[in-house]
C-alpha atoms as a PDB file:
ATOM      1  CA  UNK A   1     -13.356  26.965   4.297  1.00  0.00           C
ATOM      2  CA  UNK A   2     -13.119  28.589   7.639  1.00  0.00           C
ATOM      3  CA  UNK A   3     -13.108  27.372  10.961  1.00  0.00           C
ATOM      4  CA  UNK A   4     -16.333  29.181  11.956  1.00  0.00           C
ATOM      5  CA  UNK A   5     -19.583  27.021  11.672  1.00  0.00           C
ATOM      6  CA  UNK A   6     -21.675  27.489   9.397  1.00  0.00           C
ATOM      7  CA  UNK A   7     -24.499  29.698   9.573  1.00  0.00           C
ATOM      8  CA  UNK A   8     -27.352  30.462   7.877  1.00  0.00           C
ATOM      9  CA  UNK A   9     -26.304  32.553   4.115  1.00  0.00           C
ATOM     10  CA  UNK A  10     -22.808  31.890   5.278  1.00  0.00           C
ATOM     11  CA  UNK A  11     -22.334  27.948   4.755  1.00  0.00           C
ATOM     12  CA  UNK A  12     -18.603  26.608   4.713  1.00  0.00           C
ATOM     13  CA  UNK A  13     -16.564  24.153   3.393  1.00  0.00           C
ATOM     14  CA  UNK A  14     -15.349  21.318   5.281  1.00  0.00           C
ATOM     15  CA  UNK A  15     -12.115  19.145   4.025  1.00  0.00           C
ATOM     16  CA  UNK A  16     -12.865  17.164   7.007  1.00  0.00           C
ATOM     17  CA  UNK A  17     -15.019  16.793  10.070  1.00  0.00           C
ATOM     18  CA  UNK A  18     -15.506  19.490  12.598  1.00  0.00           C
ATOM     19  CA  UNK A  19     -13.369  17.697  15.675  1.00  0.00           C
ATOM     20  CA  UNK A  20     -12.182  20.787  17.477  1.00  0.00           C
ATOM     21  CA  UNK A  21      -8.689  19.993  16.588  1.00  0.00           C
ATOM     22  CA  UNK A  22      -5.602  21.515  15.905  1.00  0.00           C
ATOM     23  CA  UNK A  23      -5.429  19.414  12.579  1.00  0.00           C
ATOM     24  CA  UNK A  24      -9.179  20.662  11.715  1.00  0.00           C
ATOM     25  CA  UNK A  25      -7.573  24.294  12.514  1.00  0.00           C
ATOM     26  CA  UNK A  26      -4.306  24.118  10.564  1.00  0.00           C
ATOM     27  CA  UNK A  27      -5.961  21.760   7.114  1.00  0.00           C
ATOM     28  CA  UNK A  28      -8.613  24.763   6.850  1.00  0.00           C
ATOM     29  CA  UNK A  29      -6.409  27.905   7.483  1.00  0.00           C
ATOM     30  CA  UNK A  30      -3.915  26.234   4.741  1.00  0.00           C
ATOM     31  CA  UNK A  31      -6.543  25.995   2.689  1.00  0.00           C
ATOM     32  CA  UNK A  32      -7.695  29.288   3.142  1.00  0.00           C
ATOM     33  CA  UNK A  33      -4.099  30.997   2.311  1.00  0.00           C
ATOM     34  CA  UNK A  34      -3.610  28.158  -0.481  1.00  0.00           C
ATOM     35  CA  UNK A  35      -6.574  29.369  -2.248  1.00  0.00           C
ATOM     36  CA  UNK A  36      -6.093  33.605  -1.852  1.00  0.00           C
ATOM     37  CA  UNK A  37      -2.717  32.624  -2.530  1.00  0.00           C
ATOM     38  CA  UNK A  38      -3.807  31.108  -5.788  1.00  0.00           C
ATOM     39  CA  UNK A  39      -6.166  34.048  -7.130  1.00  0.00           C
ATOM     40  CA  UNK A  40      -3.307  36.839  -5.761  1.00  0.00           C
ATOM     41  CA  UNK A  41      -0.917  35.979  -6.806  1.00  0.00           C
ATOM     42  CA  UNK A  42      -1.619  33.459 -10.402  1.00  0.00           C
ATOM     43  CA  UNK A  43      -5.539  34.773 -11.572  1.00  0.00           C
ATOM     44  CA  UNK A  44      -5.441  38.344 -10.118  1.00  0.00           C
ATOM     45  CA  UNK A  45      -2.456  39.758 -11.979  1.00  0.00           C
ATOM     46  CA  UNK A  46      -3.076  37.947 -15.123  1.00  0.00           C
ATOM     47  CA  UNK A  47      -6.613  39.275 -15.438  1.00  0.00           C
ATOM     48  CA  UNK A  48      -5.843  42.541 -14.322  1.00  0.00           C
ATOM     49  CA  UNK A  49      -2.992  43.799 -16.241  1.00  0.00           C
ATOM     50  CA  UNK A  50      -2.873  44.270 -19.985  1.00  0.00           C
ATOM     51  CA  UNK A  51       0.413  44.170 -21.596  1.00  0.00           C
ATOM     52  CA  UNK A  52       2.282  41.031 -19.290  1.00  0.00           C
ATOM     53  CA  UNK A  53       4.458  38.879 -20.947  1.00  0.00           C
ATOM     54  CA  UNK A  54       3.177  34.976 -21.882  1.00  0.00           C
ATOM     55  CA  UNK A  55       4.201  32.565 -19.715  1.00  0.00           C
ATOM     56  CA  UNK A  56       6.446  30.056 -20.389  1.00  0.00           C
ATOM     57  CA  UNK A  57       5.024  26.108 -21.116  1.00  0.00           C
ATOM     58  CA  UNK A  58       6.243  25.418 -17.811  1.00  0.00           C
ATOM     59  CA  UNK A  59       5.159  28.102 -15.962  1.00  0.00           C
ATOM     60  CA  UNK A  60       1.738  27.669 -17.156  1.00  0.00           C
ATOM     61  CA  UNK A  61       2.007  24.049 -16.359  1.00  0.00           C
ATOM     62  CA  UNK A  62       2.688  24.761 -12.549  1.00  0.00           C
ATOM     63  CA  UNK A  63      -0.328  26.951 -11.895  1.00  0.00           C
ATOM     64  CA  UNK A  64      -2.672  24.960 -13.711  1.00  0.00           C
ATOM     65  CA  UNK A  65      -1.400  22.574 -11.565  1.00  0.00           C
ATOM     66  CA  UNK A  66      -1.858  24.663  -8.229  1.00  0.00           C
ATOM     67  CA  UNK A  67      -5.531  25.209  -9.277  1.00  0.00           C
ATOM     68  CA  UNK A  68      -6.003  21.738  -9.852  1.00  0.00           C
ATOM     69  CA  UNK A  69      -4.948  20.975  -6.201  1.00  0.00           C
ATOM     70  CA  UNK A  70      -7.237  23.649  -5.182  1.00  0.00           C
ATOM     71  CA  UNK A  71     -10.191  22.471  -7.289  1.00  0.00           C
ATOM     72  CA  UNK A  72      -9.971  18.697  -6.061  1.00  0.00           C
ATOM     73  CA  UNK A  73     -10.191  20.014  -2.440  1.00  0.00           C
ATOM     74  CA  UNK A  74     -13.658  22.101  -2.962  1.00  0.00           C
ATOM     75  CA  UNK A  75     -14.913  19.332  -5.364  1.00  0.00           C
ATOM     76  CA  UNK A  76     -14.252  17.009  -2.235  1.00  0.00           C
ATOM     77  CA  UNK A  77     -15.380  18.978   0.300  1.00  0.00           C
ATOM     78  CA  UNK A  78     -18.587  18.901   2.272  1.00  0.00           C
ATOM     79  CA  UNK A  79     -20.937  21.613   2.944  1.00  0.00           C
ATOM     80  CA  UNK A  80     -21.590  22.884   6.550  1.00  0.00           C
ATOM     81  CA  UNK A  81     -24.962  24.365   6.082  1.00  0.00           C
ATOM     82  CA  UNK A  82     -27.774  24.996   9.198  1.00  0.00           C
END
């Protein structure tokens, strides 16, 4: 999902169309964070650490629900590929 264009082994993501804008800029960057913000902080430390404490229902519940958001952006994203 970044800003660069696409190049060739190095295609992106695009939640919308390349218009040189600031809202191109700022939906892709908060995408970007949204989505190392999801595997940092939710995936990372569960996968990675033996021994932590089950989450609660509705803990669970919100960050399957932050994937979800995350998931219906790539599944609706196009590809920028040369």
């Amino acid at each position: 999902m970044s800003v660069a264009a696409g190049m060739m082994r190095e295609p992106r993501l695009r939640l919308m169309a390349e218009d040189n804008s600031d809202i191109f800029r700022s939906v892709h960057r908060g995408a970007m964070s949204f989505a190392e913000g999801c595997f940092a902080g939710i995936r990372n430390p569960n996968s990675h650490e033996d021994g932590l404490p089950e989450l609660a229902e509705h803990g669970a519940l919100g960050r399957l629900a932050a994937f979800s958001v995350l998931a219906r952006w790539v599944d609706s994203a196009a590809l920028d590929a040369p």
